[in-house]
C-alpha atoms as a PDB file:
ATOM      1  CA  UNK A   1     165.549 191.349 169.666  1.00  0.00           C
ATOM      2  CA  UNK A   2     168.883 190.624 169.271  1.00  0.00           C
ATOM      3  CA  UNK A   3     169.891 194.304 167.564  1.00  0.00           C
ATOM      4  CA  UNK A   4     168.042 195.890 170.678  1.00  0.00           C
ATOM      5  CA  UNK A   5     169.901 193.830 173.231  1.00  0.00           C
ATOM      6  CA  UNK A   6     173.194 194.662 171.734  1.00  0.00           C
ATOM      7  CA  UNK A   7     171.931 198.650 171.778  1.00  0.00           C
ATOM      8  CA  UNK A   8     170.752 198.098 175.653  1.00  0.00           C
ATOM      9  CA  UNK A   9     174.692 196.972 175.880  1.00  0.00           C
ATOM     10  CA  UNK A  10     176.637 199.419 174.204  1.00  0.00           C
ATOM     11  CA  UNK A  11     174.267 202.231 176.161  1.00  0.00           C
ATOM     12  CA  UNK A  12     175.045 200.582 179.657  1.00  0.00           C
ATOM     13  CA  UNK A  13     178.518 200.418 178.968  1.00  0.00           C
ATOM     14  CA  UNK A  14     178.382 204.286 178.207  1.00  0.00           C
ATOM     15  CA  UNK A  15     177.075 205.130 180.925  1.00  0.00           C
ATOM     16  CA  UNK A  16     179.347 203.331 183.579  1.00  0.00           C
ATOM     17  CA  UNK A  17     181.650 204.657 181.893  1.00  0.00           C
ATOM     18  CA  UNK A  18     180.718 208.531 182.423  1.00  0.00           C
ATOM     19  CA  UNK A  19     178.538 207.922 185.866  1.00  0.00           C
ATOM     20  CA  UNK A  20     179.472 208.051 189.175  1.00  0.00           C
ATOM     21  CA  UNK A  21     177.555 207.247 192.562  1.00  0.00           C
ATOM     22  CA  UNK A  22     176.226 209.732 194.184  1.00  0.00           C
ATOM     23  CA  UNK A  23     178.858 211.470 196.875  1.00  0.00           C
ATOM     24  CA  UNK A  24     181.654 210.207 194.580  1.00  0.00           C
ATOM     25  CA  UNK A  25     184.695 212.845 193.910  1.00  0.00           C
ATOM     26  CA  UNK A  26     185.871 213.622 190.558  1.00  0.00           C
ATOM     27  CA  UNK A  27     189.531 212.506 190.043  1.00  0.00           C
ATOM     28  CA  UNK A  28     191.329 215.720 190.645  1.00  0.00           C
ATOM     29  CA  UNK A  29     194.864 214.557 191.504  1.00  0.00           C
ATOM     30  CA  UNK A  30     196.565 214.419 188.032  1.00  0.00           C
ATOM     31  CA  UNK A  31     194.950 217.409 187.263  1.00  0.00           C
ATOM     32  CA  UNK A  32     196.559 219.340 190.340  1.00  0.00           C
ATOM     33  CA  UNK A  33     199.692 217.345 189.535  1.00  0.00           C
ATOM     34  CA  UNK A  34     199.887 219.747 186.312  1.00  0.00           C
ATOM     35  CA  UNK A  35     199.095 222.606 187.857  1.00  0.00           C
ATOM     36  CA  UNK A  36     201.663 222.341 190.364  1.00  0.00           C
ATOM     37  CA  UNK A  37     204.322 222.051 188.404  1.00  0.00           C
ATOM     38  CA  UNK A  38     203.673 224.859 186.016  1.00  0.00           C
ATOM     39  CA  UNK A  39     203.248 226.849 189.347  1.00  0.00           C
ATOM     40  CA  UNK A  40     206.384 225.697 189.958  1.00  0.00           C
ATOM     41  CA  UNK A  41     208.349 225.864 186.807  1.00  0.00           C
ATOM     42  CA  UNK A  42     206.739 230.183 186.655  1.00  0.00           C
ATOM     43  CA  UNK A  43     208.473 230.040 189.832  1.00  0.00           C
ATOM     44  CA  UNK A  44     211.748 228.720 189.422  1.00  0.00           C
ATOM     45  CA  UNK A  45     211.875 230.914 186.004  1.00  0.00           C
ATOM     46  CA  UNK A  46     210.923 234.386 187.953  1.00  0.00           C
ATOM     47  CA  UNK A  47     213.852 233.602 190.852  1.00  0.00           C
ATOM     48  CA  UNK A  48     216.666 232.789 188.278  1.00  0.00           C
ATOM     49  CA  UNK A  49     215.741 236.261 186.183  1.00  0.00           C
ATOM     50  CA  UNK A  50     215.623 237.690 189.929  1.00  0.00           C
ATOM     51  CA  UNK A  51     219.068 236.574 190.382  1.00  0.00           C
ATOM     52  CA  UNK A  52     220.816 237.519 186.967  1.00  0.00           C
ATOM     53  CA  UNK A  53     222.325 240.702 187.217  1.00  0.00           C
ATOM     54  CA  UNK A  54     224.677 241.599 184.880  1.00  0.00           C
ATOM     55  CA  UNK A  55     228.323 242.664 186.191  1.00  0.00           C
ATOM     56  CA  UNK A  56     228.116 246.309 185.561  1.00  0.00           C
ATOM     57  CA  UNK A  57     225.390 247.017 187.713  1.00  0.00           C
ATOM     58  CA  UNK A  58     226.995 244.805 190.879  1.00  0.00           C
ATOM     59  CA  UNK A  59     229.641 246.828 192.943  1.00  0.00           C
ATOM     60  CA  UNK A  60     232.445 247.591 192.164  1.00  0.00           C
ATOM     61  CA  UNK A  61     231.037 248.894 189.234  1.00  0.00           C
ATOM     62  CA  UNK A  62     232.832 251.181 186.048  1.00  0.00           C
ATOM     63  CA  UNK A  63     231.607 253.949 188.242  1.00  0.00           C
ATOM     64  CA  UNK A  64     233.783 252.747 191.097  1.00  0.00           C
ATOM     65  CA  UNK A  65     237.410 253.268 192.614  1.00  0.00           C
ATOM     66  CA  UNK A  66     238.206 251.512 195.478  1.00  0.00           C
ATOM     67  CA  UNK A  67     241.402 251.048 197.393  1.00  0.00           C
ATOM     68  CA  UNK A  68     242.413 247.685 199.286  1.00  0.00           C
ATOM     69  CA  UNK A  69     245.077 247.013 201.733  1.00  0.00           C
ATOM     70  CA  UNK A  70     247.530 244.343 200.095  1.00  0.00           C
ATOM     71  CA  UNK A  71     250.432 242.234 202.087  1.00  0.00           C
ATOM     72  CA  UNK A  72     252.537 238.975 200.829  1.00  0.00           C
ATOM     73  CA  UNK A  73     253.756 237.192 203.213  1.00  0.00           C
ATOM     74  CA  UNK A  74     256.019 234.345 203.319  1.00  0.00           C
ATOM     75  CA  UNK A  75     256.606 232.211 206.252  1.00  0.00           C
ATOM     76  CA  UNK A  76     255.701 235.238 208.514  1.00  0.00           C
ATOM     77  CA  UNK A  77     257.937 238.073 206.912  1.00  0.00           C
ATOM     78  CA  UNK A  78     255.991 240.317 204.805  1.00  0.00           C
ATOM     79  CA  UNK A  79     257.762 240.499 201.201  1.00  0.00           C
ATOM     80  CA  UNK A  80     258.759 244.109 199.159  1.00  0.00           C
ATOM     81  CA  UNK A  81     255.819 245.426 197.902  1.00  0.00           C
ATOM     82  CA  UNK A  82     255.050 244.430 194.334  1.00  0.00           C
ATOM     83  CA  UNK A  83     254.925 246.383 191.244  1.00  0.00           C
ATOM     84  CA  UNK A  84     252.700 246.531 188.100  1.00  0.00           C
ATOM     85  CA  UNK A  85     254.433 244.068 185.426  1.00  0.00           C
ATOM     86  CA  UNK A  86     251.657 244.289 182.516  1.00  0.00           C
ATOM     87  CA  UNK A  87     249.859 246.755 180.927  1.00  0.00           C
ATOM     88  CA  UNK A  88     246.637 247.736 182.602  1.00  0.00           C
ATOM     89  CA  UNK A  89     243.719 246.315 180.992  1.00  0.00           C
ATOM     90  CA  UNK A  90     241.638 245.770 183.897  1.00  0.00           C
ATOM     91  CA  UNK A  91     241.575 248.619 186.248  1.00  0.00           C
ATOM     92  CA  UNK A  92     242.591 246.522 189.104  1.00  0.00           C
ATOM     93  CA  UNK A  93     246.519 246.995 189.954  1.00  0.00           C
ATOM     94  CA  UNK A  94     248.545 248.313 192.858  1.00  0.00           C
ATOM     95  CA  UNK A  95     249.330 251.704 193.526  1.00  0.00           C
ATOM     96  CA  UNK A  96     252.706 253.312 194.672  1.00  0.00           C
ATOM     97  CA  UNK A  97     251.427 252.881 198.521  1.00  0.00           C
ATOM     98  CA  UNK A  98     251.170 249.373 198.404  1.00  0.00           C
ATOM     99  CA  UNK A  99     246.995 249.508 198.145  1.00  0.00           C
ATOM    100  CA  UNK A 100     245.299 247.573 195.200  1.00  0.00           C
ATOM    101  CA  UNK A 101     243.177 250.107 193.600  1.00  0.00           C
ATOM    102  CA  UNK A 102     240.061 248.387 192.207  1.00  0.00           C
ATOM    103  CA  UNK A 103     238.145 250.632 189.660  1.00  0.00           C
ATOM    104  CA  UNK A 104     237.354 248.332 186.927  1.00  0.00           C
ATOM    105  CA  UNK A 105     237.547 249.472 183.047  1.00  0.00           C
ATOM    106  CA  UNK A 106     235.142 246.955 181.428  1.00  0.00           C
ATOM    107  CA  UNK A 107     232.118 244.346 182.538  1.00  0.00           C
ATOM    108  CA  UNK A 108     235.173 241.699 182.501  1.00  0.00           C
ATOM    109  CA  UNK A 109     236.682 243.363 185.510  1.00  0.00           C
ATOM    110  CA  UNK A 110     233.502 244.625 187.044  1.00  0.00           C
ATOM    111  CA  UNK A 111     231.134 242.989 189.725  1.00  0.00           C
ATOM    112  CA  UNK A 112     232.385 239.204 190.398  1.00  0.00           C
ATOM    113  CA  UNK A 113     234.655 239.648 187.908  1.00  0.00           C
ATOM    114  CA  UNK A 114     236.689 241.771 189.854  1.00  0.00           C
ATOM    115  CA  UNK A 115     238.870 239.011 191.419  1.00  0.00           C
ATOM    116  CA  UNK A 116     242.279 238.639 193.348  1.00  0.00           C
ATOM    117  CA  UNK A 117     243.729 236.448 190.363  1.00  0.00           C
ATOM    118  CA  UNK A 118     243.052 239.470 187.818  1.00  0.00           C
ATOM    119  CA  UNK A 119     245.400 241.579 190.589  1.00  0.00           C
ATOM    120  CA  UNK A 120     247.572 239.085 190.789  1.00  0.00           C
ATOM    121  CA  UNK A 121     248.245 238.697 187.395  1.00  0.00           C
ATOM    122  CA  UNK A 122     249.024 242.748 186.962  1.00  0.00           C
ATOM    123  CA  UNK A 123     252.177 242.102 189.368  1.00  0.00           C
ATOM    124  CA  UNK A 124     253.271 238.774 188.548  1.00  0.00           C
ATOM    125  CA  UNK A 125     252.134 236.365 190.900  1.00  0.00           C
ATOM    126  CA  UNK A 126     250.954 232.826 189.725  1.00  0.00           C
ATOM    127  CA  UNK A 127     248.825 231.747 192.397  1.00  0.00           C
ATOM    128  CA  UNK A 128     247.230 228.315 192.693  1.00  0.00           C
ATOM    129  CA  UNK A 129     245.394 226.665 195.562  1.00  0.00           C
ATOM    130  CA  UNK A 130     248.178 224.887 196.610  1.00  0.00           C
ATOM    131  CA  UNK A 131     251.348 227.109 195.022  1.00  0.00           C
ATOM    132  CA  UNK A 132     252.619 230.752 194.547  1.00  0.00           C
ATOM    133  CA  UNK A 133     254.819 231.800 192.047  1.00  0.00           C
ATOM    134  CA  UNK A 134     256.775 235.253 192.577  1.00  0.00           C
ATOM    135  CA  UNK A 135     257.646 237.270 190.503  1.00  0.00           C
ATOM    136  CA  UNK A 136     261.661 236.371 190.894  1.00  0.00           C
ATOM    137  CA  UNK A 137     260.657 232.669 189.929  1.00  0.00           C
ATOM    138  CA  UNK A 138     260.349 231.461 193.857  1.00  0.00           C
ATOM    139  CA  UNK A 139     258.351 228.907 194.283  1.00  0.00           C
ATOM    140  CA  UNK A 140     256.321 227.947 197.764  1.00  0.00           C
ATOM    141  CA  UNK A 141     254.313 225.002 197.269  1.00  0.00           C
ATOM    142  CA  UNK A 142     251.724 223.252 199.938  1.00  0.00           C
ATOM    143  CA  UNK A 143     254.418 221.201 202.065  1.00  0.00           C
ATOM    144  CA  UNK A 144     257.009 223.202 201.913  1.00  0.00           C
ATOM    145  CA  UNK A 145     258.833 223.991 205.219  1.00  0.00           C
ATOM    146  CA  UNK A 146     257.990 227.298 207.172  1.00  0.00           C
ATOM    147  CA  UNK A 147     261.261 226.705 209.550  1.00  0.00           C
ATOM    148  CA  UNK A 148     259.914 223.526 210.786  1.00  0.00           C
ATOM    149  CA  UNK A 149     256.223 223.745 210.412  1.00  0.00           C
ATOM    150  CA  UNK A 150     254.870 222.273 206.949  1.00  0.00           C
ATOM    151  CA  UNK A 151     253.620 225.595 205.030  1.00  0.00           C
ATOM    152  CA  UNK A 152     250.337 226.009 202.821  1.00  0.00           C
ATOM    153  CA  UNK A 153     249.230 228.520 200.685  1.00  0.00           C
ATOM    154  CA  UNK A 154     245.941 230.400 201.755  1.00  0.00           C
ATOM    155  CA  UNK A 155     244.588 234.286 200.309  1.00  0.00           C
ATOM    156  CA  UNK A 156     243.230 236.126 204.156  1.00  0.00           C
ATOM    157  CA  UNK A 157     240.387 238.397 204.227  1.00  0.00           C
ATOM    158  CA  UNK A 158     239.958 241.000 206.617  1.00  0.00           C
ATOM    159  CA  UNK A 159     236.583 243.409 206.214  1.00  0.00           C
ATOM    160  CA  UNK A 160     237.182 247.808 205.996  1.00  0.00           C
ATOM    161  CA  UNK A 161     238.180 248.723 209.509  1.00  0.00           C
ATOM    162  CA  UNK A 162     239.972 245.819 211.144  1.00  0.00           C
ATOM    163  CA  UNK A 163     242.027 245.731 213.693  1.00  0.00           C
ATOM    164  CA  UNK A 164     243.977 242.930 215.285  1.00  0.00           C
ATOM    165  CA  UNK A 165     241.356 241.638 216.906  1.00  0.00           C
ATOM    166  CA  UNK A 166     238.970 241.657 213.892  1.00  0.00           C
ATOM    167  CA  UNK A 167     239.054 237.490 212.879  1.00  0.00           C
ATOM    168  CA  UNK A 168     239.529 237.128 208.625  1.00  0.00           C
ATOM    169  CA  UNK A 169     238.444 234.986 206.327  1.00  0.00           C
ATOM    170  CA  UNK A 170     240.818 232.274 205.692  1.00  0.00           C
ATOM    171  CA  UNK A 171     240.555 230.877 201.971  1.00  0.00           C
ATOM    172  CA  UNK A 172     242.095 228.050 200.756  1.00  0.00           C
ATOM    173  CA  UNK A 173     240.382 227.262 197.808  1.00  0.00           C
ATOM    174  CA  UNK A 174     239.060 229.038 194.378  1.00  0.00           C
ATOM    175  CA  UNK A 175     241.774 231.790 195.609  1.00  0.00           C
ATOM    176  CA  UNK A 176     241.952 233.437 192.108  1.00  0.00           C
ATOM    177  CA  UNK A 177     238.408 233.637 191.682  1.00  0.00           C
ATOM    178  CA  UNK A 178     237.726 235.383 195.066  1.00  0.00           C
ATOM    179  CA  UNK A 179     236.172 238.830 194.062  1.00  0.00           C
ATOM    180  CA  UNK A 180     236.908 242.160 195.641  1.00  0.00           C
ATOM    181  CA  UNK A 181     233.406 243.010 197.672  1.00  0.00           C
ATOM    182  CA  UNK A 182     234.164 246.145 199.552  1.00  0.00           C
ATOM    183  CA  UNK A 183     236.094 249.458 199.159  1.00  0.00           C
ATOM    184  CA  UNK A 184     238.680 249.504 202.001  1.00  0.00           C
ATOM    185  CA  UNK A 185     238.996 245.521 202.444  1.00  0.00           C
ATOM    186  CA  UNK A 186     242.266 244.064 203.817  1.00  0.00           C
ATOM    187  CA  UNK A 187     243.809 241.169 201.171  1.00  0.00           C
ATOM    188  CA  UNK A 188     246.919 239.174 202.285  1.00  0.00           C
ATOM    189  CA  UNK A 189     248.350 236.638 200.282  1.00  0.00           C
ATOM    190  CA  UNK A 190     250.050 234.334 202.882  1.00  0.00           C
ATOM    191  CA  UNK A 191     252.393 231.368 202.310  1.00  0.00           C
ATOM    192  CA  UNK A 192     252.565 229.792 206.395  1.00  0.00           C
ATOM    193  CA  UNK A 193     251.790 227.237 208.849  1.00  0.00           C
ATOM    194  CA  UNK A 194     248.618 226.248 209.061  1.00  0.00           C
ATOM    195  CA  UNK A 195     248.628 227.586 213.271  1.00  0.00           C
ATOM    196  CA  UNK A 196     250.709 230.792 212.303  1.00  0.00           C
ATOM    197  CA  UNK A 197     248.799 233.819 213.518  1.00  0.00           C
ATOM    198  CA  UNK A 198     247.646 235.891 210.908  1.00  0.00           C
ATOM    199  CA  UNK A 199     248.837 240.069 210.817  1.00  0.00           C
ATOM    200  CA  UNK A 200     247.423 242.605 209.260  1.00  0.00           C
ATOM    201  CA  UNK A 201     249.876 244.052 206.513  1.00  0.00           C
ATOM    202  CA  UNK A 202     251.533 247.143 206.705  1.00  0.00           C
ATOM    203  CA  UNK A 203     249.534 249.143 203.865  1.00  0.00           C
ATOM    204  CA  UNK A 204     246.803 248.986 205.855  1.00  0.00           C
ATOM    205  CA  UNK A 205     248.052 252.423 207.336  1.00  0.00           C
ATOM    206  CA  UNK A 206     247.752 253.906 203.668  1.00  0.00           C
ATOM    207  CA  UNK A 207     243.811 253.185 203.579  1.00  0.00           C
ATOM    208  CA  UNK A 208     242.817 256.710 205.465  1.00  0.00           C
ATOM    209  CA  UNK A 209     244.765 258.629 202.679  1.00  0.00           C
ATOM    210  CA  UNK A 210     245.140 256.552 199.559  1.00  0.00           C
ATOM    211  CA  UNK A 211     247.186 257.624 196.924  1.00  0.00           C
ATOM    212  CA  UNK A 212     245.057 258.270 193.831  1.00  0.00           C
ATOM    213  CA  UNK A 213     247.528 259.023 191.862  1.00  0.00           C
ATOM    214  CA  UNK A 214     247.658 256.398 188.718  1.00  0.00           C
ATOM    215  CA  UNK A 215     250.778 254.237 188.444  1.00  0.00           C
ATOM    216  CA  UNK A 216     252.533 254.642 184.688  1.00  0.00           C
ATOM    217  CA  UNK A 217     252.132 251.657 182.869  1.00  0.00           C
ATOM    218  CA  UNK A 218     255.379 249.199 183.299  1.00  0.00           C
ATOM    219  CA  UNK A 219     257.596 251.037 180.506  1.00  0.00           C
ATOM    220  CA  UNK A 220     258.842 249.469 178.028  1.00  0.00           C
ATOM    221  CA  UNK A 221     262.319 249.237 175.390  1.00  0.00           C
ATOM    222  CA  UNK A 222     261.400 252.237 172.553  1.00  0.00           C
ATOM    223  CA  UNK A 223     262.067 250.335 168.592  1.00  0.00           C
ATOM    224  CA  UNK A 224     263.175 252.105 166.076  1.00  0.00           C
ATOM    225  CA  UNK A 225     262.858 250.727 162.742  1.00  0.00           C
ATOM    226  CA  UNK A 226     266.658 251.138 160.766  1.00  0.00           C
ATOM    227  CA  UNK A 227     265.723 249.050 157.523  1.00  0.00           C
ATOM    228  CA  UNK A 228     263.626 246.868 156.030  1.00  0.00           C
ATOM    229  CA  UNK A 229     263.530 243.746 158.783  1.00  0.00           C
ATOM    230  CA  UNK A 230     265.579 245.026 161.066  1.00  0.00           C
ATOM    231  CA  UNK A 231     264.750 247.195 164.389  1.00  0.00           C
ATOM    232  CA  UNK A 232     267.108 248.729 166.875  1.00  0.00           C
ATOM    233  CA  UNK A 233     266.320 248.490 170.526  1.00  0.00           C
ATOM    234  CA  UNK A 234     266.229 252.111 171.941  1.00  0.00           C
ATOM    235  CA  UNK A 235     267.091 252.244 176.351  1.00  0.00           C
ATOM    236  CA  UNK A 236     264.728 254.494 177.795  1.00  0.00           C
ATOM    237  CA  UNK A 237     266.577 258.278 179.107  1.00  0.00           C
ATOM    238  CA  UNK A 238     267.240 258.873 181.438  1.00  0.00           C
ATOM    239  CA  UNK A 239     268.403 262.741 182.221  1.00  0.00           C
ATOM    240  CA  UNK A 240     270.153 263.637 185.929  1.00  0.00           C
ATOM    241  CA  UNK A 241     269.808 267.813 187.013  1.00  0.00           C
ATOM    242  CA  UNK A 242     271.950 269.339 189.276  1.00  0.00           C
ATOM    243  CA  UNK A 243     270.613 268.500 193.035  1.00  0.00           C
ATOM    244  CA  UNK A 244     267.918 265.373 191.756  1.00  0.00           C
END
């Protein structure tokens, strides 16, 4: 009797454990738990590979050449325009009308890599959020007095076809890293007040007939090797004809 008892046990114990009463609903909620967040995770994988595209094939692209208004301006007077100071790597330097020409080389330059701080670098500004650099060695720095007003440093962003009542983009921070979006923008690189009304630079006049022409790279002092360890620094030529 006792072996049979302990069988009737072990088989009642079973079967609580597997039955149910009738009307009574399966335990579905860790089960849907899972489900939802592999739904999820398939998701959040398809929208990130949605949203990776590679530099070349976001504008500007290799294929490219676009031309943007450029102004400096310092405490309200707009500054000479700049020239090219390094050799052009990137594809993104000004031309001899003042306009930053934008037609990248490389996937470094291309897309959202095609930034102000890659311009700025081709003429010799050192730009910071809160300083600029010329390329004479001034230096305006956040605080700094605009006649009586305290002066900050800011990059201003006007879209293609503005006029003076067209309101920019102001940008204060991540200056260098702002890209070039749009052939015929307006950049100005302003060191001002904080209240000072901002003017569209003069080479915005140039954008209706760019110059395409491509700026010589800065030159440079010809070497001439005279002996072993020694070079000879050659001045570039410079030849004058009768009426030039």
């Amino acid at each position: 009797m006792g072996k049979a008892s302990s069988a009737k046990k072990i088989k009642r114990v079973q079967q609580a454990g597997v039955s149910r009463a009738a009307g009574q609903r399966r335990a579905f909620g860790y089960p849907a738990l899972i489900g939802g967040i592999i739904i999820v995770g398939i998701l959040l994988v398809f929208f990130a590979r949605q949203s990776i595209v590679s530099s070349d094939e976001v504008a500007p692209t290799t294929d490219d050449s676009w031309h943007v208004a450029f102004g400096l301006n310092v405490c309200g007077e707009f500054q000479d325009q700049l020239e090219n100071v390094t050799k052009d790597t990137t594809g993104i330097h000004i031309h001899d009308d003042g306009l930053i020409a934008v037609h990248p080389k490389n996937a470094e330059s291309a897309g959202t890599n095609a930034t102000f701080g890659k311009f700025a670098e081709s003429v010799g500004l050192t730009v910071t959020d809160t300083a600029i650099t010329l390329p004479d060695g001034t230096i305006k720095t956040n605080g700094d007095k605009c006649e009586d007003q305290d002066g900050r440093v800011a990059l201003v962003v006007w879209p293609p076809q503005a006029n003076e009542n067209t309101e920019p983009r102001v940008i204060t921070q991540n200056i260098n890293t702002t890209p070039f979006t749009e052939d015929g923008q307006i950049f100005e690189l302003v060191f001002n007040s904080r209240d000072a009304e901002n003017e569209l630079p003069p080479s915005v006049s140039k954008l209706s007939d760019p110059d395409t022409n491509e700026p010589a790279d800065p030159a440079s002092s010809a070497t001439t090797t005279t002996a072993p360890g020694e070079t000879t620094t050659v001045p570039a030529e410079t030849t004058t004809t009768a009426g030039g």
